[in-house]
C-alpha atoms as a PDB file:
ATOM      1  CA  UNK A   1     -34.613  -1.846 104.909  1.00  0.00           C
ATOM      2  CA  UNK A   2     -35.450  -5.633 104.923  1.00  0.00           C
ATOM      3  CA  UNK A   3     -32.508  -7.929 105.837  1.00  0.00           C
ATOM      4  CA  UNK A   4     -31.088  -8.371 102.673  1.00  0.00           C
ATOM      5  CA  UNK A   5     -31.141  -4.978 101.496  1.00  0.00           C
ATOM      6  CA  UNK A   6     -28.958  -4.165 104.463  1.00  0.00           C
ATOM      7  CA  UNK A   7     -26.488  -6.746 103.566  1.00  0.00           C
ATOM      8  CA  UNK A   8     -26.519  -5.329 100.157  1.00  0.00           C
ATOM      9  CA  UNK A   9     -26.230  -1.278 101.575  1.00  0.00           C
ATOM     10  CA  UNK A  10     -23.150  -2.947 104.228  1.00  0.00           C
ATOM     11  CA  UNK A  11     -21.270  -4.380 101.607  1.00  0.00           C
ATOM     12  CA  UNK A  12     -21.876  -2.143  98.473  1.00  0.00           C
ATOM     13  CA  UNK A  13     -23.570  -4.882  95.726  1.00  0.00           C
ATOM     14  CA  UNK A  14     -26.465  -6.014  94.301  1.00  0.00           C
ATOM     15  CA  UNK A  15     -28.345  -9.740  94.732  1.00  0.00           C
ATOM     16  CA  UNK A  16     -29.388 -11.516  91.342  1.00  0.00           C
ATOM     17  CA  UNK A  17     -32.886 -10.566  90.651  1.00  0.00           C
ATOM     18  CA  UNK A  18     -33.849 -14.088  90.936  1.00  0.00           C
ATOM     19  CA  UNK A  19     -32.217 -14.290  94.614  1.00  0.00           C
ATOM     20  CA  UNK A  20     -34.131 -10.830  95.327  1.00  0.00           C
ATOM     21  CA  UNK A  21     -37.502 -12.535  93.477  1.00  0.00           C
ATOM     22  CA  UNK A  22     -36.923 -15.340  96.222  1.00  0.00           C
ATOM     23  CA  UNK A  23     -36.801 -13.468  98.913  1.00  0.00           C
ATOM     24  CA  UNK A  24     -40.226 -11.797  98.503  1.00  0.00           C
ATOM     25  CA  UNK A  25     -41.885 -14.431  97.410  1.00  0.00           C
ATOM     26  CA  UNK A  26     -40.861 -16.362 101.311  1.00  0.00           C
ATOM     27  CA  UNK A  27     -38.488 -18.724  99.342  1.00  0.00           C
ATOM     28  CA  UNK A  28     -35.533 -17.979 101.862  1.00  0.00           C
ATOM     29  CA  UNK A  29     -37.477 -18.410 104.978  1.00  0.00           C
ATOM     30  CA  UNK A  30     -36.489 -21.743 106.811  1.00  0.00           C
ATOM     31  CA  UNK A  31     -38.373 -20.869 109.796  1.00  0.00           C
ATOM     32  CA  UNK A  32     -36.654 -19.770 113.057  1.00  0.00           C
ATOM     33  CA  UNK A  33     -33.525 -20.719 114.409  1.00  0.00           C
ATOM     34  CA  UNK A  34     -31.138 -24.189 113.666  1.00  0.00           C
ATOM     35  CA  UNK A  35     -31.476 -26.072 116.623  1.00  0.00           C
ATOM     36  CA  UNK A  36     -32.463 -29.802 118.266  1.00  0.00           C
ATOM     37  CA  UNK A  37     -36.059 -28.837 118.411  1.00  0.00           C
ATOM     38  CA  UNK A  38     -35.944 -27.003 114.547  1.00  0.00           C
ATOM     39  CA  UNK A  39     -37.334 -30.236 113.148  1.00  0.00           C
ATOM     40  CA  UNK A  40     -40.055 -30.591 115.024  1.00  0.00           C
ATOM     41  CA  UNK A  41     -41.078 -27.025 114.919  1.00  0.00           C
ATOM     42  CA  UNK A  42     -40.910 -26.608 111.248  1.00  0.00           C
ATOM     43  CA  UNK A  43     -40.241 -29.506 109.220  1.00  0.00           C
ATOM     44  CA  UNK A  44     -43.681 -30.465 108.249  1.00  0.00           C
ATOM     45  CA  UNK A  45     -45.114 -27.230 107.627  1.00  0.00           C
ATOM     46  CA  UNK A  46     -42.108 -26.119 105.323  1.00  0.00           C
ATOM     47  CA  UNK A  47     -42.329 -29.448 103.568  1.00  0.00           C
ATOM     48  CA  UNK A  48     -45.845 -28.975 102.511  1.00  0.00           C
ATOM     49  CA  UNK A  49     -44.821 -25.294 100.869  1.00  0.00           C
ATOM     50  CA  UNK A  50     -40.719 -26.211 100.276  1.00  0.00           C
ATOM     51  CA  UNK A  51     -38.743 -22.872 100.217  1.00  0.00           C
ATOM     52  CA  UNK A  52     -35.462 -23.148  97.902  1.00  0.00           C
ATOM     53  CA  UNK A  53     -34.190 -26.363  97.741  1.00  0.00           C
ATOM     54  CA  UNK A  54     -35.466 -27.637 101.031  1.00  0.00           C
ATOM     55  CA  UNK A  55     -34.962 -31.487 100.363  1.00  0.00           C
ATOM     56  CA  UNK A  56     -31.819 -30.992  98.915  1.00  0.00           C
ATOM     57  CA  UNK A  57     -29.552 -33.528 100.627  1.00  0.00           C
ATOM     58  CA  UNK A  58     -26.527 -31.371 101.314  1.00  0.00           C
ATOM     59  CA  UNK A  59     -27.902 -27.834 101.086  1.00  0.00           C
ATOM     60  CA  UNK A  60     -29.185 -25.261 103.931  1.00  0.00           C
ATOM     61  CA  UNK A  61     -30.277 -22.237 103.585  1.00  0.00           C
ATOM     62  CA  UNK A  62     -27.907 -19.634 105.976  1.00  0.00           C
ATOM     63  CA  UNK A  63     -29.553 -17.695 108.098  1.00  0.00           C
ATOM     64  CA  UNK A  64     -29.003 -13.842 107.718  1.00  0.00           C
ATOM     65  CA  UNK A  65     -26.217 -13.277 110.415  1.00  0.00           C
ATOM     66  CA  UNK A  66     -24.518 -16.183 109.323  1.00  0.00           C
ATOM     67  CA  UNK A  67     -24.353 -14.459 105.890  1.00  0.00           C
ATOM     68  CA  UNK A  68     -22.831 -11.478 107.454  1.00  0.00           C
ATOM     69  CA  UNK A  69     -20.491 -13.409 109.591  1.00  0.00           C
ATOM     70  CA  UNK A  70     -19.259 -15.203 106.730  1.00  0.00           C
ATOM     71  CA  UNK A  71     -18.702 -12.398 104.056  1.00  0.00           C
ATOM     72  CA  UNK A  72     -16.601 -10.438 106.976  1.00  0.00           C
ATOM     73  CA  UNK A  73     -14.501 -14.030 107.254  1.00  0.00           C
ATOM     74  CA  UNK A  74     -14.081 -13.593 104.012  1.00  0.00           C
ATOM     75  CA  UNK A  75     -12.702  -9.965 103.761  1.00  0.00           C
ATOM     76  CA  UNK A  76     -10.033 -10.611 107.375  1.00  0.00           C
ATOM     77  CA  UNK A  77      -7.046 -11.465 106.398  1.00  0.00           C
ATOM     78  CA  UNK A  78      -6.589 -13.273 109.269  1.00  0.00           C
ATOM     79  CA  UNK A  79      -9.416 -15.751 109.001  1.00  0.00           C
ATOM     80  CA  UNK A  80      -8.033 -18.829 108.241  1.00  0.00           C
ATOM     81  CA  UNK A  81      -8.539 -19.646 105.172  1.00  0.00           C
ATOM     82  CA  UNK A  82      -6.659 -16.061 103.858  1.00  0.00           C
ATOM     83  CA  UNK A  83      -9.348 -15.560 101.003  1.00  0.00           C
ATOM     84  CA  UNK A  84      -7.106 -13.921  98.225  1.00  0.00           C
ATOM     85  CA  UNK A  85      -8.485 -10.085  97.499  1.00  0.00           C
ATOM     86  CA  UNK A  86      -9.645 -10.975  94.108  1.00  0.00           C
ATOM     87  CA  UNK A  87     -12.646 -13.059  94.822  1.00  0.00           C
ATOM     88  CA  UNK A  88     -16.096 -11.543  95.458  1.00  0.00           C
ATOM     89  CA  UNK A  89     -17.969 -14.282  97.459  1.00  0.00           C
ATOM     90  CA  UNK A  90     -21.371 -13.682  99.019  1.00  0.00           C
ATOM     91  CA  UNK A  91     -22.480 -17.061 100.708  1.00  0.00           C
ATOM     92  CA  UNK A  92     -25.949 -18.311 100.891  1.00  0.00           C
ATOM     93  CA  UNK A  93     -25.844 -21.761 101.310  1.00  0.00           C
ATOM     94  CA  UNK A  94     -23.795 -24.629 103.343  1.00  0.00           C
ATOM     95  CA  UNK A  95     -23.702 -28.277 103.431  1.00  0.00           C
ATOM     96  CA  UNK A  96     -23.434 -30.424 106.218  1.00  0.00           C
ATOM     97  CA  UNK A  97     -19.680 -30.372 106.128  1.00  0.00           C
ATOM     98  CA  UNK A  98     -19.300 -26.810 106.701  1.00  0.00           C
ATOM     99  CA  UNK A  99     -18.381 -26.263 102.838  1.00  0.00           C
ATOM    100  CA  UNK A 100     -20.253 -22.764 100.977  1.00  0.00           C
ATOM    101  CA  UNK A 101     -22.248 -22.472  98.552  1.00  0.00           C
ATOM    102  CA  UNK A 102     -21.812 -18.584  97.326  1.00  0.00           C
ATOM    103  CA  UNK A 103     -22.146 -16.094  94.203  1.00  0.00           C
ATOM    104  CA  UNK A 104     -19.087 -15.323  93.164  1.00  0.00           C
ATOM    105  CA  UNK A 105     -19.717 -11.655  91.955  1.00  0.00           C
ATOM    106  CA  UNK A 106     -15.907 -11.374  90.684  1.00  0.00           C
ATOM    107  CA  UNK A 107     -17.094 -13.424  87.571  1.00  0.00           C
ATOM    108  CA  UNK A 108     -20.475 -11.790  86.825  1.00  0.00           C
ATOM    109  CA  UNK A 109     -21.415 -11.452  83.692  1.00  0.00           C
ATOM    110  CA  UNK A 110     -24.643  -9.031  83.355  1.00  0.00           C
ATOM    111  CA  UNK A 111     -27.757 -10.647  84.932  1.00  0.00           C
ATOM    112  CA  UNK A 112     -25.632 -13.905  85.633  1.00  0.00           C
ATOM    113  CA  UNK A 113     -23.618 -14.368  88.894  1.00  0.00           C
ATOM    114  CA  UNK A 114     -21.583 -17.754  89.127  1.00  0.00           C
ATOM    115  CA  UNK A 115     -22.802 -20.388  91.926  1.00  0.00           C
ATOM    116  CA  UNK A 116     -19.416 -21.433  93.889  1.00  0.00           C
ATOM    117  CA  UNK A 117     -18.666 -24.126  96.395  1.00  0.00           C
ATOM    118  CA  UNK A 118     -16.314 -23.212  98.685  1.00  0.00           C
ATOM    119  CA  UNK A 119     -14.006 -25.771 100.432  1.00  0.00           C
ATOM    120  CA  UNK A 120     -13.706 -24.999 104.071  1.00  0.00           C
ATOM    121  CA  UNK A 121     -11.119 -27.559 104.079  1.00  0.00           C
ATOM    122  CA  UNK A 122      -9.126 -27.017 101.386  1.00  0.00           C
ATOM    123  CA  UNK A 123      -7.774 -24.051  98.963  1.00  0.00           C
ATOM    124  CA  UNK A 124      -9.690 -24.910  96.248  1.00  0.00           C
ATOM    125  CA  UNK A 125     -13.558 -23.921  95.277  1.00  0.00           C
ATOM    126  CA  UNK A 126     -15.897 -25.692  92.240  1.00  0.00           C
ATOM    127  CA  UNK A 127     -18.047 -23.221  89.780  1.00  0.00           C
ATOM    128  CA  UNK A 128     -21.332 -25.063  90.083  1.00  0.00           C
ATOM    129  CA  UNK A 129     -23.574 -23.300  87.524  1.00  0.00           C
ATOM    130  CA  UNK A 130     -23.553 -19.561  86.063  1.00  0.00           C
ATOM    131  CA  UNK A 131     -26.784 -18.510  87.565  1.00  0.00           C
ATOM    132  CA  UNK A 132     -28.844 -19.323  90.631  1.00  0.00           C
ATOM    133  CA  UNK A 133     -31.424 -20.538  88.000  1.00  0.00           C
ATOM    134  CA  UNK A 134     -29.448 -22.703  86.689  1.00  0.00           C
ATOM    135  CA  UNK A 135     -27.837 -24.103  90.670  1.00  0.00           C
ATOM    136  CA  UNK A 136     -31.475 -24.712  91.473  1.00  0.00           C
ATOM    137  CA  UNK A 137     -31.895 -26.973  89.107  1.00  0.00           C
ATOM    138  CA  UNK A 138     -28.639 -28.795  89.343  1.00  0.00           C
ATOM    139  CA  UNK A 139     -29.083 -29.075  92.926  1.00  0.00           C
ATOM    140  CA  UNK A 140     -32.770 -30.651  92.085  1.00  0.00           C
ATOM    141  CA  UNK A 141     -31.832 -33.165  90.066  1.00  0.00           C
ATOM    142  CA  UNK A 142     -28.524 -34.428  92.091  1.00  0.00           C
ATOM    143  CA  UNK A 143     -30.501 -35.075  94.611  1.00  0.00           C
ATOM    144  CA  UNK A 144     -31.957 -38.197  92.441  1.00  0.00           C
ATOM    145  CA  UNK A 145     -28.723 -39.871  91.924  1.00  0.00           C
ATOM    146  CA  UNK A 146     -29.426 -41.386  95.169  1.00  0.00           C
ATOM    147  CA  UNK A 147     -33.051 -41.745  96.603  1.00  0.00           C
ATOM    148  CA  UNK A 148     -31.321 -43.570  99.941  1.00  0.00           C
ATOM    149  CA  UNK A 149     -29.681 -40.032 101.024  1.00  0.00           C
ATOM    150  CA  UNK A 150     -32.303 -37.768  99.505  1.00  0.00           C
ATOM    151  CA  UNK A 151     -34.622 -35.834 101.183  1.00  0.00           C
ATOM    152  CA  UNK A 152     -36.829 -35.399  98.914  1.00  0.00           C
ATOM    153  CA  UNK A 153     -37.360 -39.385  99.527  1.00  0.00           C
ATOM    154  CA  UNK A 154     -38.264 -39.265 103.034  1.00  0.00           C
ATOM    155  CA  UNK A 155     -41.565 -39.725 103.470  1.00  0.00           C
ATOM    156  CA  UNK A 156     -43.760 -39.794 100.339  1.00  0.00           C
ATOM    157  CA  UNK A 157     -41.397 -39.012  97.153  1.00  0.00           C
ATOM    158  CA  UNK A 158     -44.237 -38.767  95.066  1.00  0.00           C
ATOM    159  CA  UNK A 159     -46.330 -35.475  97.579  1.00  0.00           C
ATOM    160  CA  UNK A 160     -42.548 -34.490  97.940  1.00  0.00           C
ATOM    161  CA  UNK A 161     -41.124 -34.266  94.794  1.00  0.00           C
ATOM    162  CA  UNK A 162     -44.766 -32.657  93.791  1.00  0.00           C
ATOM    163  CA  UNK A 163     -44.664 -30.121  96.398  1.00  0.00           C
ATOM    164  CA  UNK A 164     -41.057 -29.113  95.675  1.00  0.00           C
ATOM    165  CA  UNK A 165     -41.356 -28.923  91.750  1.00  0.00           C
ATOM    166  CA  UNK A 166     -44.898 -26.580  92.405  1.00  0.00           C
ATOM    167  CA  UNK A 167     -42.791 -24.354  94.393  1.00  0.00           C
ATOM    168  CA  UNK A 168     -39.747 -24.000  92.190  1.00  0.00           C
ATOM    169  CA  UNK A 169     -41.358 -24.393  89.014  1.00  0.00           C
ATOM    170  CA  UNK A 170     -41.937 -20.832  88.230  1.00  0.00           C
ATOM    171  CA  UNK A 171     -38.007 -19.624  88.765  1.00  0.00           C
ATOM    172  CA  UNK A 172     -36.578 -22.113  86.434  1.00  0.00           C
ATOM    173  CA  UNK A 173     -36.803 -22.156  82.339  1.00  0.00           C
ATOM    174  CA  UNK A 174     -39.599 -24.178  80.571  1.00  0.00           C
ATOM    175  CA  UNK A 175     -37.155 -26.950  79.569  1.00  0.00           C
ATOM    176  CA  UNK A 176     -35.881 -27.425  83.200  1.00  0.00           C
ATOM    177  CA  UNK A 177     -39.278 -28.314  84.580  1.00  0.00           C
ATOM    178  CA  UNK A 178     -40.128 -30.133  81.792  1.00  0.00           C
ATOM    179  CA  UNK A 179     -37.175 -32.735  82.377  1.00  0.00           C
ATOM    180  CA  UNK A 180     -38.095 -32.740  86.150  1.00  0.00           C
ATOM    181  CA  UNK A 181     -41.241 -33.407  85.057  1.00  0.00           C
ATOM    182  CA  UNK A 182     -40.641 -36.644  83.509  1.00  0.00           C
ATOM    183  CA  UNK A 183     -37.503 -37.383  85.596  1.00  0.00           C
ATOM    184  CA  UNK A 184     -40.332 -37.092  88.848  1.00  0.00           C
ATOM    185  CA  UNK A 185     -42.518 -40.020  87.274  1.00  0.00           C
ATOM    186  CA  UNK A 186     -40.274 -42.760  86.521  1.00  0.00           C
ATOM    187  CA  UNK A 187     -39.886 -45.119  89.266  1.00  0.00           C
ATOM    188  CA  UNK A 188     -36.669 -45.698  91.683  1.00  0.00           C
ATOM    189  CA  UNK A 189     -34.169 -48.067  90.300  1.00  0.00           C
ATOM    190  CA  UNK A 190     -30.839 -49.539  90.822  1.00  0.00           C
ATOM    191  CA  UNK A 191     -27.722 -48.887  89.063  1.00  0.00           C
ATOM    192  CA  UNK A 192     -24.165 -49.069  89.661  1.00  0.00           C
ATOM    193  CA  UNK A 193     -21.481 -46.119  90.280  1.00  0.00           C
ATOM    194  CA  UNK A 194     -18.004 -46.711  89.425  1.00  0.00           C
ATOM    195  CA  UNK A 195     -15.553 -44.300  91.263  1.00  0.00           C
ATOM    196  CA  UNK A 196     -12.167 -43.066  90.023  1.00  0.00           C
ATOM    197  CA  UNK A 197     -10.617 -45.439  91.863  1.00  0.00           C
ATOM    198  CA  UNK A 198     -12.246 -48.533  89.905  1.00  0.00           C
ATOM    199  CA  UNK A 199     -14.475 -49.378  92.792  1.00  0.00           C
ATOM    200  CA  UNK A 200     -17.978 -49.832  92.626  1.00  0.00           C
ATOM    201  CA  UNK A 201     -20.799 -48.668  94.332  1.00  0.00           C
ATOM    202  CA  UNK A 202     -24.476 -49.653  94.455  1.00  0.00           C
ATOM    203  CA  UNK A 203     -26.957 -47.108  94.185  1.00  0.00           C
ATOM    204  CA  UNK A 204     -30.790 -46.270  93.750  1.00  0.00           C
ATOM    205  CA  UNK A 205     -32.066 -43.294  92.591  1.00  0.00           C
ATOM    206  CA  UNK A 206     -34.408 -41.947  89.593  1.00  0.00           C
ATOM    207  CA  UNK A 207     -31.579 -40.541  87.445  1.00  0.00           C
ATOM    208  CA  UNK A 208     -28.037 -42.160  86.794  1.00  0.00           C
ATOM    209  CA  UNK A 209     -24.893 -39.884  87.710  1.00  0.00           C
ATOM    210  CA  UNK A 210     -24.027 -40.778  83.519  1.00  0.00           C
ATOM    211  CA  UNK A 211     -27.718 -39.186  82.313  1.00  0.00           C
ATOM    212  CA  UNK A 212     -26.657 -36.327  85.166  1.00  0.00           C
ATOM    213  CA  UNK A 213     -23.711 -35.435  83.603  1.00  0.00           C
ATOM    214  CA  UNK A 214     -25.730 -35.487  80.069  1.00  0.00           C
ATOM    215  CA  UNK A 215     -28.585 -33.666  81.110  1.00  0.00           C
ATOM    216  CA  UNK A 216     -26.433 -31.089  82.918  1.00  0.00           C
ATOM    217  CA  UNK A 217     -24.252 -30.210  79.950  1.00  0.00           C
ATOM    218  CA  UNK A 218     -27.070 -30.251  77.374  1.00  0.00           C
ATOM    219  CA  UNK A 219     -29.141 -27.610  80.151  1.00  0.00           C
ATOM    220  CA  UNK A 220     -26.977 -25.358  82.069  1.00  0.00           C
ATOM    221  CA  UNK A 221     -23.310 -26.101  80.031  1.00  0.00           C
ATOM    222  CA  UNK A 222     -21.201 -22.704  79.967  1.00  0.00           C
ATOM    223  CA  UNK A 223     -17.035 -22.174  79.969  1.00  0.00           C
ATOM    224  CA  UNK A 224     -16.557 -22.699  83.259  1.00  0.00           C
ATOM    225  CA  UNK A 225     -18.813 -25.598  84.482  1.00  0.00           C
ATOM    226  CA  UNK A 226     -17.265 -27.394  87.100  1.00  0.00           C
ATOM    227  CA  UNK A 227     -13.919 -25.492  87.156  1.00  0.00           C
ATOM    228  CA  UNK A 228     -11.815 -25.527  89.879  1.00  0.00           C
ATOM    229  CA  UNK A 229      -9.597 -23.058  91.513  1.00  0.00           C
ATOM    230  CA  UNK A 230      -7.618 -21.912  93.865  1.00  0.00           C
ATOM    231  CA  UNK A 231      -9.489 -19.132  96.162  1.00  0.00           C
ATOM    232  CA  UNK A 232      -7.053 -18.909  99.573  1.00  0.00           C
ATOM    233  CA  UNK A 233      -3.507 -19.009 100.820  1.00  0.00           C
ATOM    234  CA  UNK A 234      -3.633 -22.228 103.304  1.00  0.00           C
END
């Protein structure tokens, strides 16, 4: 058994098809270890064929044993954050913070598992999209809100943003990769954020977090889009 058909045989459930389609096609390969020498070792090979969401800003792929050292956090009750028994989460992803990004196979719904982010910090988690399809291309596109933090920017955005969409293209709907399409070719431009505090912020990017929000809701919109919850006894 490959790696993440033992995960599935250890914990008794099945990956999305899509996550499984990933994994054969190299997609979840971020080359070897996370390290001070990673970048050098990998970066500009993986850039030229990007596996899943490579330039993402705040997203890294786990490595396997992570995976497994997280779900068993997860299932001790005397981890810290005292996960309550209800929740199914599976992690896959993390941001720089130390926050997960998992399916959440308590809410599946046939083919479609929920994207979650998990709050390492905190008791509460955010349902990010119903489907890994539809996370990818959330993910994708918040990472133009603000071309001075995104990876996709650094270096060329144009070779970049190319590579990235040839890579992904084929695991997200028609319409999806037609609005990165023409979201891709527009040039970088400056607009201003207001927080929900009234202050406001100057930013650069090739989408607006107001078209976001539009775009978002008229592609990937379901019930329980950016609901939050609480997932642990702090």
């Amino acid at each position: 058994m490959n790696e993440l058909e033992q995960i599935e045989d250890k914990y008794n459930f099945t990956y999305p098809k899509l996550y499984r389609q990933l994994y054969l096609d190299g997609m979840l390969d971020s080359g070897g270890e996370y390290g001070q020498d990673w970048y050098e070792k990998y970066y500009a090979k993986l850039a030229q064929n990007p596996p899943m969401l490579f330039f993402g800003f705040d997203f890294e792929l786990l490595k396997w044993s992570r995976i497994v050292e997280e779900i068993q956090a997860f299932k001790d009750p005397d981890d810290y954050r005292q996960t309550k028994p209800e929740f199914q989460f599976v992690p896959f992803g993390r941001q720089k913070s130390g926050d997960l990004y998992v399916f959440q196979f308590d809410k599946q719904n046939g083919e479609d598992v929920p994207i979650t982010l998990i709050y390492h910090d905190d008791i509460t988690a955010v349902v990010l999209a119903k489907n890994l399809q539809d996370f990818i291309f959330r993910d994708l596109l918040e990472d133009l809100t603000n071309m001075k933090y995104s990876n996709t920017a650094s270096g060329d955005l144009k070779v970049n943003s190319a590579n990235i969409l040839r890579t992904h293209r084929k695991y997200l709907k028609h319409s999806q990769v037609e609005k990165l399409e023409e979201i891709y070719g527009r040039d970088v431009f400056e607009y201003i954020e207001t927080t929900s505090t009234g202050r406001e912020l100057p930013l650069e990017g090739l989408i607006s977090h107001d078209e976001l929000k539009q775009v978002l809701k008229q592609e990937i919109s379901f019930d329980a889009l950016d609901n939050e919850f609480e997932y642990c006894n702090l």
